[in-house]
C-alpha atoms as a PDB file:
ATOM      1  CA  UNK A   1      18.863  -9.507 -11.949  1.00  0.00           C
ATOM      2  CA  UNK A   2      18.592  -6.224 -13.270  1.00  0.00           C
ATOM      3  CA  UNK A   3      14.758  -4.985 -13.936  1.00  0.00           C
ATOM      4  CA  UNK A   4      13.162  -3.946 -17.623  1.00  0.00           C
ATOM      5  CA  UNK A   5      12.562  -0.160 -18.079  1.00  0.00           C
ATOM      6  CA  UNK A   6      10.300  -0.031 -21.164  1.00  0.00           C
ATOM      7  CA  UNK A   7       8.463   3.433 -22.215  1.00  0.00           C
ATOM      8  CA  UNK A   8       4.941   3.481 -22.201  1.00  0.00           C
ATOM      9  CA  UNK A   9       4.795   4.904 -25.686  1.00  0.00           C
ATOM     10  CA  UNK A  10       6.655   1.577 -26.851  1.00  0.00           C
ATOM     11  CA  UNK A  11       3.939  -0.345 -24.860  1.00  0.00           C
ATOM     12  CA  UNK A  12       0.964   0.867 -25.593  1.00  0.00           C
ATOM     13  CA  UNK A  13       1.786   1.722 -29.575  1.00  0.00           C
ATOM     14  CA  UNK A  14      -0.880   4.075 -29.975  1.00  0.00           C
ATOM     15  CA  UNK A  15      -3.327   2.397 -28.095  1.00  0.00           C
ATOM     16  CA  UNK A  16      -4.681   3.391 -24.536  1.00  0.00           C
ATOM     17  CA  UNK A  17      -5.218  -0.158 -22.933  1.00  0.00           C
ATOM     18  CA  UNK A  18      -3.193  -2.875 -22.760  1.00  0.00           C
ATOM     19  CA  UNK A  19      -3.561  -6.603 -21.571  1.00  0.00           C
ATOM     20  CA  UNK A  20      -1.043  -8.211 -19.221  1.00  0.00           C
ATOM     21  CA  UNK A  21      -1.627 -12.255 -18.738  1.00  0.00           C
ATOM     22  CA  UNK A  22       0.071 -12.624 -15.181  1.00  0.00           C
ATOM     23  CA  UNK A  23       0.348 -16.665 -14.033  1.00  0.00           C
ATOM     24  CA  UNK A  24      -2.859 -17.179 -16.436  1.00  0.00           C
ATOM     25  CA  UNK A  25      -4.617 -13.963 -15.625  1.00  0.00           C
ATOM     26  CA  UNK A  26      -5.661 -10.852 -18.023  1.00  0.00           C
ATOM     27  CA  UNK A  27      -4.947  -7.774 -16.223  1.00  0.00           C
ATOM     28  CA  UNK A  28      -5.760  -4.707 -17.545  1.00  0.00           C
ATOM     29  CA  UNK A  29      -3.416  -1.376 -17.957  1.00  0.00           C
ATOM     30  CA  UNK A  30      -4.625   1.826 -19.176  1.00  0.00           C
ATOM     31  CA  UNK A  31      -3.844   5.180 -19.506  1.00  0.00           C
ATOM     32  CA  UNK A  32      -6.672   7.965 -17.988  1.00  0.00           C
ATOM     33  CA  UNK A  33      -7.996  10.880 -19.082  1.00  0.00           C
ATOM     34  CA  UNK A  34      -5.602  12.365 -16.910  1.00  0.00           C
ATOM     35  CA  UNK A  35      -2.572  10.712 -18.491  1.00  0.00           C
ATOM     36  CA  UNK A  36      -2.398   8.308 -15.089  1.00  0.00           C
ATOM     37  CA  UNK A  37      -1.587   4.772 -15.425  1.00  0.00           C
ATOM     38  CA  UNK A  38      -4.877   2.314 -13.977  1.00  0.00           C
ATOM     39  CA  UNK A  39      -4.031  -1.352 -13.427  1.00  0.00           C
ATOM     40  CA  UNK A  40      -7.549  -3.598 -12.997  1.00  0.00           C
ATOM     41  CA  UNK A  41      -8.020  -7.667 -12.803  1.00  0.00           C
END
């Protein structure tokens, strides 16, 4: 199966923070200060 390539700038739509629910869970993505991607449970 061939993966998903998806820009961030489609993904987060503006915002800085997005919510991922992974088998139930909220995880948390968000883009730094420093422009660097932080994922968080």
């Amino acid at each position: 199966m061939a993966e998903k390539t998806i820009s961030s700038t489609e993904l987060f739509a503006g915002s800085h923070e997005v919510v991922i629910l992974h088998d139930g869970l909220p995880y948390r993505l968000r883009i730094t200060k420093n422009n660097k991607l932080i994922l968080t449970k």
